[in-house]
C-alpha atoms as a PDB file:
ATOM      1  CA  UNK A   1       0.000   0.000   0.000  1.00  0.00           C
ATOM      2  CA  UNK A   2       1.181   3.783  -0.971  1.00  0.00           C
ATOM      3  CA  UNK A   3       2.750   5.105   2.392  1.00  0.00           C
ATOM      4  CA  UNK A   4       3.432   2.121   3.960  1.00  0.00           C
ATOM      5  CA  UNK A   5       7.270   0.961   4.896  1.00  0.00           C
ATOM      6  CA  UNK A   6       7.924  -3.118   4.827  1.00  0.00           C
ATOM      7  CA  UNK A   7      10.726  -3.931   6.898  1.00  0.00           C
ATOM      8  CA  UNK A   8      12.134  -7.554   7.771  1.00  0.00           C
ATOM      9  CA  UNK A   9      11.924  -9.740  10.716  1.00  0.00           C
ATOM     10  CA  UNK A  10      14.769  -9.715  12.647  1.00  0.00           C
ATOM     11  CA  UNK A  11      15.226 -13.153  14.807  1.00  0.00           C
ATOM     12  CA  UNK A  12      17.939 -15.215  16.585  1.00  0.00           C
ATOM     13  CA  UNK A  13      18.585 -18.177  18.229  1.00  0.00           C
ATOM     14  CA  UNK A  14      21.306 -19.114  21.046  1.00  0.00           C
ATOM     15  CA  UNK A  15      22.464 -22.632  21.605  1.00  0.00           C
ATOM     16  CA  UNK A  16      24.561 -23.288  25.562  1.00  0.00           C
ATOM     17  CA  UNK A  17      26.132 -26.825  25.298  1.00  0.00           C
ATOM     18  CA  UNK A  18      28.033 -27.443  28.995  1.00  0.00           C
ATOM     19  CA  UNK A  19      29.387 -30.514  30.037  1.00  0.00           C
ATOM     20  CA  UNK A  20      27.054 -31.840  32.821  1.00  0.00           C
ATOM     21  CA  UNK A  21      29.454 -33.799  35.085  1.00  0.00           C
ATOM     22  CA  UNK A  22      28.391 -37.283  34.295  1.00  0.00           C
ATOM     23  CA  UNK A  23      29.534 -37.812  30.887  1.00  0.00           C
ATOM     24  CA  UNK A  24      27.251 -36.253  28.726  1.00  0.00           C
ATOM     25  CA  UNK A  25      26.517 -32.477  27.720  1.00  0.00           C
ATOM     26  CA  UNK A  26      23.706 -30.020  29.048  1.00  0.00           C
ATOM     27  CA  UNK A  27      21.653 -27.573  27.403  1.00  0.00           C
ATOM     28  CA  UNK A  28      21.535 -24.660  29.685  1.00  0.00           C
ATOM     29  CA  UNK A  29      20.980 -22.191  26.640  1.00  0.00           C
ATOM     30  CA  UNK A  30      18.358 -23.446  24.011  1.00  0.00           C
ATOM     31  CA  UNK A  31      16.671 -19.678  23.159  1.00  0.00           C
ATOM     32  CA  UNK A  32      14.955 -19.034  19.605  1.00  0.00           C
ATOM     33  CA  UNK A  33      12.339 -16.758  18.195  1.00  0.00           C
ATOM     34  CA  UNK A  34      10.220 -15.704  14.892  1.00  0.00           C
ATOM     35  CA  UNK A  35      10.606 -17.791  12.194  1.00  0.00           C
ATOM     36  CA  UNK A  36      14.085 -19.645  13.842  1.00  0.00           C
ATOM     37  CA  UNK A  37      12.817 -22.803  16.178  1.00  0.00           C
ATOM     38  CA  UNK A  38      15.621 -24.726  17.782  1.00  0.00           C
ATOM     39  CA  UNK A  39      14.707 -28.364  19.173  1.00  0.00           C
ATOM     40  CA  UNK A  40      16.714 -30.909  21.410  1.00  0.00           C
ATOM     41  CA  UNK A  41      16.827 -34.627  19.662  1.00  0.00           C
ATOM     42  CA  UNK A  42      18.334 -37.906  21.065  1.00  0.00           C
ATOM     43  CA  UNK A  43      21.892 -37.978  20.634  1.00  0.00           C
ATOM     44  CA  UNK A  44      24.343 -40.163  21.390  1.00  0.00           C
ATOM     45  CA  UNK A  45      26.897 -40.926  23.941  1.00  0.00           C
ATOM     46  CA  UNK A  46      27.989 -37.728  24.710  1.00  0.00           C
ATOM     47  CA  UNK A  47      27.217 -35.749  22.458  1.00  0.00           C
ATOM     48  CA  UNK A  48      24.130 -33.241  22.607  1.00  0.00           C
ATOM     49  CA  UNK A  49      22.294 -33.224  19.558  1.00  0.00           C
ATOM     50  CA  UNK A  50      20.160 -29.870  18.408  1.00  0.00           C
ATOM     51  CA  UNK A  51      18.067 -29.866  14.808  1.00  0.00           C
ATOM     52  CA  UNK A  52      17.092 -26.234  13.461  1.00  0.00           C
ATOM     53  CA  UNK A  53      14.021 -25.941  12.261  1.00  0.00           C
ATOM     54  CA  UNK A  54      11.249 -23.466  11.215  1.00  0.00           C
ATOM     55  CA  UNK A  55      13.763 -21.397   8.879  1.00  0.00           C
ATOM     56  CA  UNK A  56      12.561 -23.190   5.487  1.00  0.00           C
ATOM     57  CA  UNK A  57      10.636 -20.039   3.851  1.00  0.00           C
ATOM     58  CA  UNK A  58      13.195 -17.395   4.874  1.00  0.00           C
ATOM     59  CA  UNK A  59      15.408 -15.032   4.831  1.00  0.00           C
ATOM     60  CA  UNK A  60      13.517 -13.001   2.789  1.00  0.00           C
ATOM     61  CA  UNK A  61      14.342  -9.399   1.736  1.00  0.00           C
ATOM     62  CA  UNK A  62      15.079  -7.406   4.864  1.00  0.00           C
ATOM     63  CA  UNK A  63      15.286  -9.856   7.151  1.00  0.00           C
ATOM     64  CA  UNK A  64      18.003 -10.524   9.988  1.00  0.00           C
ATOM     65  CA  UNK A  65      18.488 -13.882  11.315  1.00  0.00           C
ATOM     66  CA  UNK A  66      21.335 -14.418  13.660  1.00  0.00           C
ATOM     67  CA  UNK A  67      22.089 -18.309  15.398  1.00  0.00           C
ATOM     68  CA  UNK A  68      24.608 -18.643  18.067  1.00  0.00           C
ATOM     69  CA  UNK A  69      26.514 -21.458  19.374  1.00  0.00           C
ATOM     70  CA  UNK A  70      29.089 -21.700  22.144  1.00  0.00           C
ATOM     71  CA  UNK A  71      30.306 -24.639  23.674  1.00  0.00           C
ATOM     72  CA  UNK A  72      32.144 -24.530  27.138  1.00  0.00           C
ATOM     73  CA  UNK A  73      35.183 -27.018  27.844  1.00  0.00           C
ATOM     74  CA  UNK A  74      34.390 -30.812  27.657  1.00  0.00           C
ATOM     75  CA  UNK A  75      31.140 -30.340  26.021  1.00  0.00           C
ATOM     76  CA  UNK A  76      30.227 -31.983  22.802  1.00  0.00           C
ATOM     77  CA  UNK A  77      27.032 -30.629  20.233  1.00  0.00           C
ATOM     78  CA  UNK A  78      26.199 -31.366  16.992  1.00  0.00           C
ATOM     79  CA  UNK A  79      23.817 -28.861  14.914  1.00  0.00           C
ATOM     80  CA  UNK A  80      22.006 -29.617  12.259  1.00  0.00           C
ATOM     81  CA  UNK A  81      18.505 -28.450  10.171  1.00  0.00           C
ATOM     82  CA  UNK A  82      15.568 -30.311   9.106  1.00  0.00           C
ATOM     83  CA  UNK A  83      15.327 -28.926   5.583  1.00  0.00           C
ATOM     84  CA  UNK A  84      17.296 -26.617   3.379  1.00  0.00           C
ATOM     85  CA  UNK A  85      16.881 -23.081   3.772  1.00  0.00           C
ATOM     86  CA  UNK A  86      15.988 -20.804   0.812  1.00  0.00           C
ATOM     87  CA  UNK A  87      16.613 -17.746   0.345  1.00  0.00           C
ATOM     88  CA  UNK A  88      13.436 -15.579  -1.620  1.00  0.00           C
ATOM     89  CA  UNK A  89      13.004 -12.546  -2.368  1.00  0.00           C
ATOM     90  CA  UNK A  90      10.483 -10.175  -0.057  1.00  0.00           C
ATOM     91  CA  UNK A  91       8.232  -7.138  -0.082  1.00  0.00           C
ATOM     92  CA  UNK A  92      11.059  -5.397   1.951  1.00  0.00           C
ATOM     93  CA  UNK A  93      13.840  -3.995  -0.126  1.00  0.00           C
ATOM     94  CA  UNK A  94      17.378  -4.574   0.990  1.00  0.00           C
ATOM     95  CA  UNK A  95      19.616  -7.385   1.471  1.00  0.00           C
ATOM     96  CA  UNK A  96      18.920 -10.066   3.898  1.00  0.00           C
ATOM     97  CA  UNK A  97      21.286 -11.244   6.296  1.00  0.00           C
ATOM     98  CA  UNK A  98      22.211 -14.571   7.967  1.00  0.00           C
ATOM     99  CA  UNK A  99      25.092 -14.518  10.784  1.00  0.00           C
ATOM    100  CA  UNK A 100      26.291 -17.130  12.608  1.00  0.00           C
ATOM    101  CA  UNK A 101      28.396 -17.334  15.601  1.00  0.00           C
ATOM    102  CA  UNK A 102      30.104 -19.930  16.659  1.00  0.00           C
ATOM    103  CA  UNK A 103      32.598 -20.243  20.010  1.00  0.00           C
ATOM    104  CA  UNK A 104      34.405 -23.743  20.970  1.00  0.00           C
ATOM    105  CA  UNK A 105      36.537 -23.397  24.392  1.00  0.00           C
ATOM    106  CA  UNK A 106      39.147 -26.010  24.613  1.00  0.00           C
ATOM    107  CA  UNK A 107      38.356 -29.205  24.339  1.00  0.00           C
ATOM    108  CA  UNK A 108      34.973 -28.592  23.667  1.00  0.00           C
ATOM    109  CA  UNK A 109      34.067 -30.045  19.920  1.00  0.00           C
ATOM    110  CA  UNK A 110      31.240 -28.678  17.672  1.00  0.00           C
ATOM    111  CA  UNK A 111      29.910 -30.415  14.865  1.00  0.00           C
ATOM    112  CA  UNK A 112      28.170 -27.624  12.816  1.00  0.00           C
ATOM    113  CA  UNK A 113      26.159 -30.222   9.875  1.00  0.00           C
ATOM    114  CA  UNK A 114      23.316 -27.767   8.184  1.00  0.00           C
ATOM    115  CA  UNK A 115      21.806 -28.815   4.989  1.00  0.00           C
ATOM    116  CA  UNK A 116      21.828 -26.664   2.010  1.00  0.00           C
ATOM    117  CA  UNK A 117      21.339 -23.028   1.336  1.00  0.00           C
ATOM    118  CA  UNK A 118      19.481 -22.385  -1.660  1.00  0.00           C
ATOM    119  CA  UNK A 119      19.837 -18.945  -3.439  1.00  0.00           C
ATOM    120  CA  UNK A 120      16.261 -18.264  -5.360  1.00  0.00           C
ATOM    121  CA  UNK A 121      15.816 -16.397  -8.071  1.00  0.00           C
ATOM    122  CA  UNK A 122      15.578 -12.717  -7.054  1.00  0.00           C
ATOM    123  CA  UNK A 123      16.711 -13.061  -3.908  1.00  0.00           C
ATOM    124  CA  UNK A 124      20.088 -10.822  -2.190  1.00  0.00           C
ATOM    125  CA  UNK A 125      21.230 -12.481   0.901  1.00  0.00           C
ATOM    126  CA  UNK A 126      24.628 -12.240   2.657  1.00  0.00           C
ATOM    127  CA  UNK A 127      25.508 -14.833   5.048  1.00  0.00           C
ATOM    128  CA  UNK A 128      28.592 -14.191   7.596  1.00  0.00           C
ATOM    129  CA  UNK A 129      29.835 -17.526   9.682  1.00  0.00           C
ATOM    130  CA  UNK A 130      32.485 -16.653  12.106  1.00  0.00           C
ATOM    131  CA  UNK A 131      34.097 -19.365  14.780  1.00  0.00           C
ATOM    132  CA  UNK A 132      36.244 -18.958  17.573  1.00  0.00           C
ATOM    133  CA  UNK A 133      37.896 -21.727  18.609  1.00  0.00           C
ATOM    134  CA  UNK A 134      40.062 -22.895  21.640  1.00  0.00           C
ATOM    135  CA  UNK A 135      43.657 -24.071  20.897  1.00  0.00           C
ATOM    136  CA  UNK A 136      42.459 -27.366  21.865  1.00  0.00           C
ATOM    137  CA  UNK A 137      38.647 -27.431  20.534  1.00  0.00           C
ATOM    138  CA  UNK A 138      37.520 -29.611  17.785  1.00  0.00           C
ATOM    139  CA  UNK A 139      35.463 -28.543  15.468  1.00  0.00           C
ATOM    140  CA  UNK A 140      33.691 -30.038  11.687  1.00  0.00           C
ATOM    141  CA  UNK A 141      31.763 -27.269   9.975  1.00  0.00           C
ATOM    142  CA  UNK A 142      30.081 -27.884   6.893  1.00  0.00           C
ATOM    143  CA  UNK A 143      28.584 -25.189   4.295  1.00  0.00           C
ATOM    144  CA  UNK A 144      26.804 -25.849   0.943  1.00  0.00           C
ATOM    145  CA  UNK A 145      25.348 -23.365  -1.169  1.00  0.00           C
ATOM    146  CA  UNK A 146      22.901 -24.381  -4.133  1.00  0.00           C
ATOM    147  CA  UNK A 147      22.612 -21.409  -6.651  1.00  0.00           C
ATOM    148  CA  UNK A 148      18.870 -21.131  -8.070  1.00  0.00           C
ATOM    149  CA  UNK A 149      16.252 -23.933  -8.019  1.00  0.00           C
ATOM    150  CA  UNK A 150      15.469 -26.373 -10.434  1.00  0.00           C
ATOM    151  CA  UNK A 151      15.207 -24.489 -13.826  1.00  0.00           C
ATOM    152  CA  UNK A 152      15.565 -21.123 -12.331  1.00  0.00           C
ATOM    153  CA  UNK A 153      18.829 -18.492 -12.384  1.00  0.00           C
ATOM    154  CA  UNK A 154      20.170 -17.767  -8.659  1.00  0.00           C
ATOM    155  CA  UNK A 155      19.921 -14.695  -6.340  1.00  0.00           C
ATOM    156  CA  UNK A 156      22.801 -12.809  -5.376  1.00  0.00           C
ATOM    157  CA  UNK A 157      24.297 -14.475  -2.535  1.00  0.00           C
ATOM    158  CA  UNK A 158      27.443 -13.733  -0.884  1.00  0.00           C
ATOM    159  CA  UNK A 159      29.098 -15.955   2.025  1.00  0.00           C
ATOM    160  CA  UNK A 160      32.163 -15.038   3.958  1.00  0.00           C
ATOM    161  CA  UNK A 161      33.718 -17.245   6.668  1.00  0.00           C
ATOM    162  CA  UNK A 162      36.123 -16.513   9.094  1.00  0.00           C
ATOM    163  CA  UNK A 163      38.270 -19.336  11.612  1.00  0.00           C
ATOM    164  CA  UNK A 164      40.055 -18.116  14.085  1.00  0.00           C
ATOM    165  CA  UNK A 165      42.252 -20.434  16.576  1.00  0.00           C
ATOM    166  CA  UNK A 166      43.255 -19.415  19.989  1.00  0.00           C
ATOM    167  CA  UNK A 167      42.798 -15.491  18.786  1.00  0.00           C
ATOM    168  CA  UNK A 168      44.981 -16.387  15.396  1.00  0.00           C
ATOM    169  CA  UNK A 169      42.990 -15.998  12.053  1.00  0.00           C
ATOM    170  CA  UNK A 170      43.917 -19.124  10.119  1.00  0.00           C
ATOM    171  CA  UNK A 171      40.712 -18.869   7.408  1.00  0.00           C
ATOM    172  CA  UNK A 172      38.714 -15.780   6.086  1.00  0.00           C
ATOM    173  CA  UNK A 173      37.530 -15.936   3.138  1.00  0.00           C
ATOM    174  CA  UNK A 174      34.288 -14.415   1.058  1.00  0.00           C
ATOM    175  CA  UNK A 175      32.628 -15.680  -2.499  1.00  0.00           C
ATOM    176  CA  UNK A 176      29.585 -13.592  -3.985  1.00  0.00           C
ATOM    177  CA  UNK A 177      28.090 -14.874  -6.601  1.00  0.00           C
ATOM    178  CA  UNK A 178      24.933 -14.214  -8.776  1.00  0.00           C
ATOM    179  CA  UNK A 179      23.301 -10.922 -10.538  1.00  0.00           C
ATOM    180  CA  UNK A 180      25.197  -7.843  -9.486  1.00  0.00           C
ATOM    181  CA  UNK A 181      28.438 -10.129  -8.710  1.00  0.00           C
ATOM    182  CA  UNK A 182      32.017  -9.361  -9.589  1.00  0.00           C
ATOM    183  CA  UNK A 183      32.777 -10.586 -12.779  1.00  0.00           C
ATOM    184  CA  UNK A 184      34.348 -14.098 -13.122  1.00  0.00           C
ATOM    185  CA  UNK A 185      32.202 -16.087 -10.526  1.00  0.00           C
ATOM    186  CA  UNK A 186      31.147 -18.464 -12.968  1.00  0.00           C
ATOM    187  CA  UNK A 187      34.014 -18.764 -14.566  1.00  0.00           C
ATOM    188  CA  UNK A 188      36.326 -21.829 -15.052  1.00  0.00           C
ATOM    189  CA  UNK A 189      38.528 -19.970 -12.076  1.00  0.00           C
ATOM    190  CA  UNK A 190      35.679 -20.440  -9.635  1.00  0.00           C
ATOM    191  CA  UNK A 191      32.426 -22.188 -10.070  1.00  0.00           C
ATOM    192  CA  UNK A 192      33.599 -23.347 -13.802  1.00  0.00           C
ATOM    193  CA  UNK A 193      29.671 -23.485 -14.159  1.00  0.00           C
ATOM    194  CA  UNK A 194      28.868 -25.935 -11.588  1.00  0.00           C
ATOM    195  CA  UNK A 195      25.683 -24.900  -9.260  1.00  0.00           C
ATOM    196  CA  UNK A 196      26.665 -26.089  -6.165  1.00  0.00           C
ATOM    197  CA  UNK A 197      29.656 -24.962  -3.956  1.00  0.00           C
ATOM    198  CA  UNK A 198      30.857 -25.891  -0.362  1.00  0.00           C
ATOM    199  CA  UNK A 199      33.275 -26.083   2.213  1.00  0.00           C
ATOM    200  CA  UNK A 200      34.436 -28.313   4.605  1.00  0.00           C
ATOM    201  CA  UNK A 201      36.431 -27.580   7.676  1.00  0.00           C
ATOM    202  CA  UNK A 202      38.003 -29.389   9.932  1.00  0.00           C
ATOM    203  CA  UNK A 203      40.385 -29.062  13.102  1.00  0.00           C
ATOM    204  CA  UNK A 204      41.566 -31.284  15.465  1.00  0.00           C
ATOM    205  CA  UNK A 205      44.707 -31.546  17.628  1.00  0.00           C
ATOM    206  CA  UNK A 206      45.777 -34.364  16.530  1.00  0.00           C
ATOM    207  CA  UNK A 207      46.782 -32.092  12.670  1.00  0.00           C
ATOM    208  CA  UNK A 208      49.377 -30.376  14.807  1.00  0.00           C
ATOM    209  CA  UNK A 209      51.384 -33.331  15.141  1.00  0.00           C
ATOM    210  CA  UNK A 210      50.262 -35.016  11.911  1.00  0.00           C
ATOM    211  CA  UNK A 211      49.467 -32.329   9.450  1.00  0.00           C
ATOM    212  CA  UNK A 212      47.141 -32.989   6.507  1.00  0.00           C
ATOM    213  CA  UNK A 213      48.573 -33.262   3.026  1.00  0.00           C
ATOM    214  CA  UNK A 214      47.708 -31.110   0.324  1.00  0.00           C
ATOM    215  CA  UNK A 215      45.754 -32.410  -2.439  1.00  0.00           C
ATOM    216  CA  UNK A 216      43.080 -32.445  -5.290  1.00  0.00           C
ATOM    217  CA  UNK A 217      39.703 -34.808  -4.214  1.00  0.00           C
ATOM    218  CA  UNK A 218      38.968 -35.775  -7.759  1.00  0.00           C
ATOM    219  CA  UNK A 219      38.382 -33.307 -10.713  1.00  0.00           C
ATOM    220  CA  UNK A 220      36.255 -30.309  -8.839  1.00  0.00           C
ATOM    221  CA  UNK A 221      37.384 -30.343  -4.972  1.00  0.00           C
ATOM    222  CA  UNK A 222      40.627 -29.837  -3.113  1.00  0.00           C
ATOM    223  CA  UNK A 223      41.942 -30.421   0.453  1.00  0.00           C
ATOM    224  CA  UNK A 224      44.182 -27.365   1.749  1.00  0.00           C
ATOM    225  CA  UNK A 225      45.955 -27.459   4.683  1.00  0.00           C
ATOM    226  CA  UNK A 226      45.565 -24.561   7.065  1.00  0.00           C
ATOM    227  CA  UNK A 227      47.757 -22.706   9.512  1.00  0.00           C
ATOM    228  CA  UNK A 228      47.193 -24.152  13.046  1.00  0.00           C
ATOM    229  CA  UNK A 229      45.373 -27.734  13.658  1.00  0.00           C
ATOM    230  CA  UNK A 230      43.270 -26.825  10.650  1.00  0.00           C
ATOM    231  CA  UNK A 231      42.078 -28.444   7.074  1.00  0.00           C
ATOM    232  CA  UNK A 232      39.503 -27.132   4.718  1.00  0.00           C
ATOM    233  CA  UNK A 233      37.899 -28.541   1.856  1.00  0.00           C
ATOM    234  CA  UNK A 234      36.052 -26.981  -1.157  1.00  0.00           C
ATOM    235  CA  UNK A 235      33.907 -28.406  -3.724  1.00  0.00           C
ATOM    236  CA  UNK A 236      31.783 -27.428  -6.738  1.00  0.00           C
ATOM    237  CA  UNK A 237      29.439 -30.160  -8.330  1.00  0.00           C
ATOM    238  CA  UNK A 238      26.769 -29.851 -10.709  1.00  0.00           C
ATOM    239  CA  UNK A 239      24.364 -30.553  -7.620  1.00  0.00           C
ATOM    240  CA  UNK A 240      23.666 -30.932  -4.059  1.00  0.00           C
ATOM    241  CA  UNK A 241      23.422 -34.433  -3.856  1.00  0.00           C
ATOM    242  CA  UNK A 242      26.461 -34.972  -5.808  1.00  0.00           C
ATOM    243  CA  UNK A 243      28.315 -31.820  -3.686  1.00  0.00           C
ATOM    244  CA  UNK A 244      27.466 -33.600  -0.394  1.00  0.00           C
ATOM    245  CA  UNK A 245      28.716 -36.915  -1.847  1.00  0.00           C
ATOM    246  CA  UNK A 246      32.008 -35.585  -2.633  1.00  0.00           C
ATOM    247  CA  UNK A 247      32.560 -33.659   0.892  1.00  0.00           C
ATOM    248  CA  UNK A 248      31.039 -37.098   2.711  1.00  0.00           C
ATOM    249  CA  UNK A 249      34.134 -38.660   1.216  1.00  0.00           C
ATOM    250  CA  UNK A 250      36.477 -36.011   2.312  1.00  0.00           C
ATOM    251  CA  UNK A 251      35.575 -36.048   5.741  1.00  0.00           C
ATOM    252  CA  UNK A 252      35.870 -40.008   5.902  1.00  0.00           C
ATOM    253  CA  UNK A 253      39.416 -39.388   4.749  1.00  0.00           C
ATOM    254  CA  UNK A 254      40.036 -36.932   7.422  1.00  0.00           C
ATOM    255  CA  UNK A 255      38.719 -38.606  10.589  1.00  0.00           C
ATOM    256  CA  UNK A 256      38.981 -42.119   9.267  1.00  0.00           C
ATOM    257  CA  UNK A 257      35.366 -42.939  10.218  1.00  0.00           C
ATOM    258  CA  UNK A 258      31.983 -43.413   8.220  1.00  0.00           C
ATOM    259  CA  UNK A 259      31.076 -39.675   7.766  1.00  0.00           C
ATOM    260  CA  UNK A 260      28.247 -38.655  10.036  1.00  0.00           C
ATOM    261  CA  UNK A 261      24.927 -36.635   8.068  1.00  0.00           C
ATOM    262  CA  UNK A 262      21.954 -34.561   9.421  1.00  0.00           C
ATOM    263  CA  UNK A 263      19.076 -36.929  10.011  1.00  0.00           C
END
């Protein structure tokens, strides 16, 4: 209507994960609001377990969601999300934005397993991770971005993610791609016309002692070792089932176990 000003929903979520004293890890801090729902499964062992859900028709234009994760010493949490989320256009001009904040104290481990993020057509979102980690925390983080749906061009969609380890930056990087762009994203330098993009990162102790090898993970991924306890991966496929297949496979390699997936 003439006069009248959209704006976007602003909501965020906060996720506590202590160790309880028996073994296991506590939830003191499960908080979410608006369009962001956060809900406790059955995990195993010790390991909390925490599925985000709720977030399927959103961010739209305008909107600000923020999630939040921090993990004390000797806690262990793995995140994941029901669905993909999509980012669509809205009445509310702008860009959207998607933060996420994640903090590991030593030895406290995060697994951080969302599914996809799918970039609609007509749709401008920006989407910031940034993790803090212990010298001693453990950490798998997993991003995937799918540009457009079936048939459709993609939004503008810009990701930047930043690792630091005990205060020391050892990743930051940032990839914008769609209408409005820098020139060259989908060119054979970067997506080489592949839809699908993602990274994989992993740290663990253990790479101080034993550092991971550089090296190419078939014809469209590569493993690159990073300053500090640190590996990341990143992958462009023609899809997101095939994109998930090929980081699966990279994080068997690294941990030398059956790669774990959202339920």
């Amino acid at each position: 209507m003439d006069g009248v000003t959209v704006t976007g929903v602003r909501a965020a979520a906060r996720i506590g994960a202590r160790a309880d004293g028996r073994g296991g890890t506590a939830l003191p801090v499960l908080d979410s609001e608006g369009p962001i729902a956060l809900r406790r499964t059955r995990g195993s062992g010790p390991e909390a377990y925490v599925m985000l859900v709720g977030a399927m028709s959103g961010p739209l234009g305008g909107d600000h969601f923020t999630v939040a994760a921090d993990v004390a010493p000797g806690a262990r949490l793995r995140v994941g999300s029901a669905a993909a989320t999509i980012a669509l256009p809205g009445q509310a001009k702008g860009e959207a934005r998607y933060d996420v904040r994640l903090s590991v104290a030593d030895e406290g481990e995060l697994r951080w397993l969302p599914e996809q993020l799918i970039s609609a057509q007509g749709s401008d979102l920006y989407v910031g991770t940034q993790v803090d980690l212990g010298a001693h925390a453990r950490l798998v983080l997993r991003e995937e971005q799918v540009l457009g749906r079936a048939g459709e061009e993609p939004g503008r969609l810009t990701s930047r993610l930043t690792v630091r380890i005990a205060g020391r930056t050892v990743l930051d990087q940032e990839l914008a791609c769609g209408p409005g762009a820098p020139g060259g994203w989908d060119g054979p330098a970067v997506l080489g016309g592949h839809r699908a993009v993602g990274q994989l990162v992993v740290v663990r102790p253990e790479f101080e002692a034993e550092p991971a090898v550089a090296q190419l993970l078939g014809d469209t991924a590569a493993l690159t070792p990073l300053a500090g306890p640190a590996v990341l991966v990143t992958a462009v496929a023609p899809d997101a089932l095939r994109l998930r297949r090929v980081l699966d496979q990279a994080l068997v390699k690294l941990e030398g176990t059956s790669a774990e997936r959202t339920a």
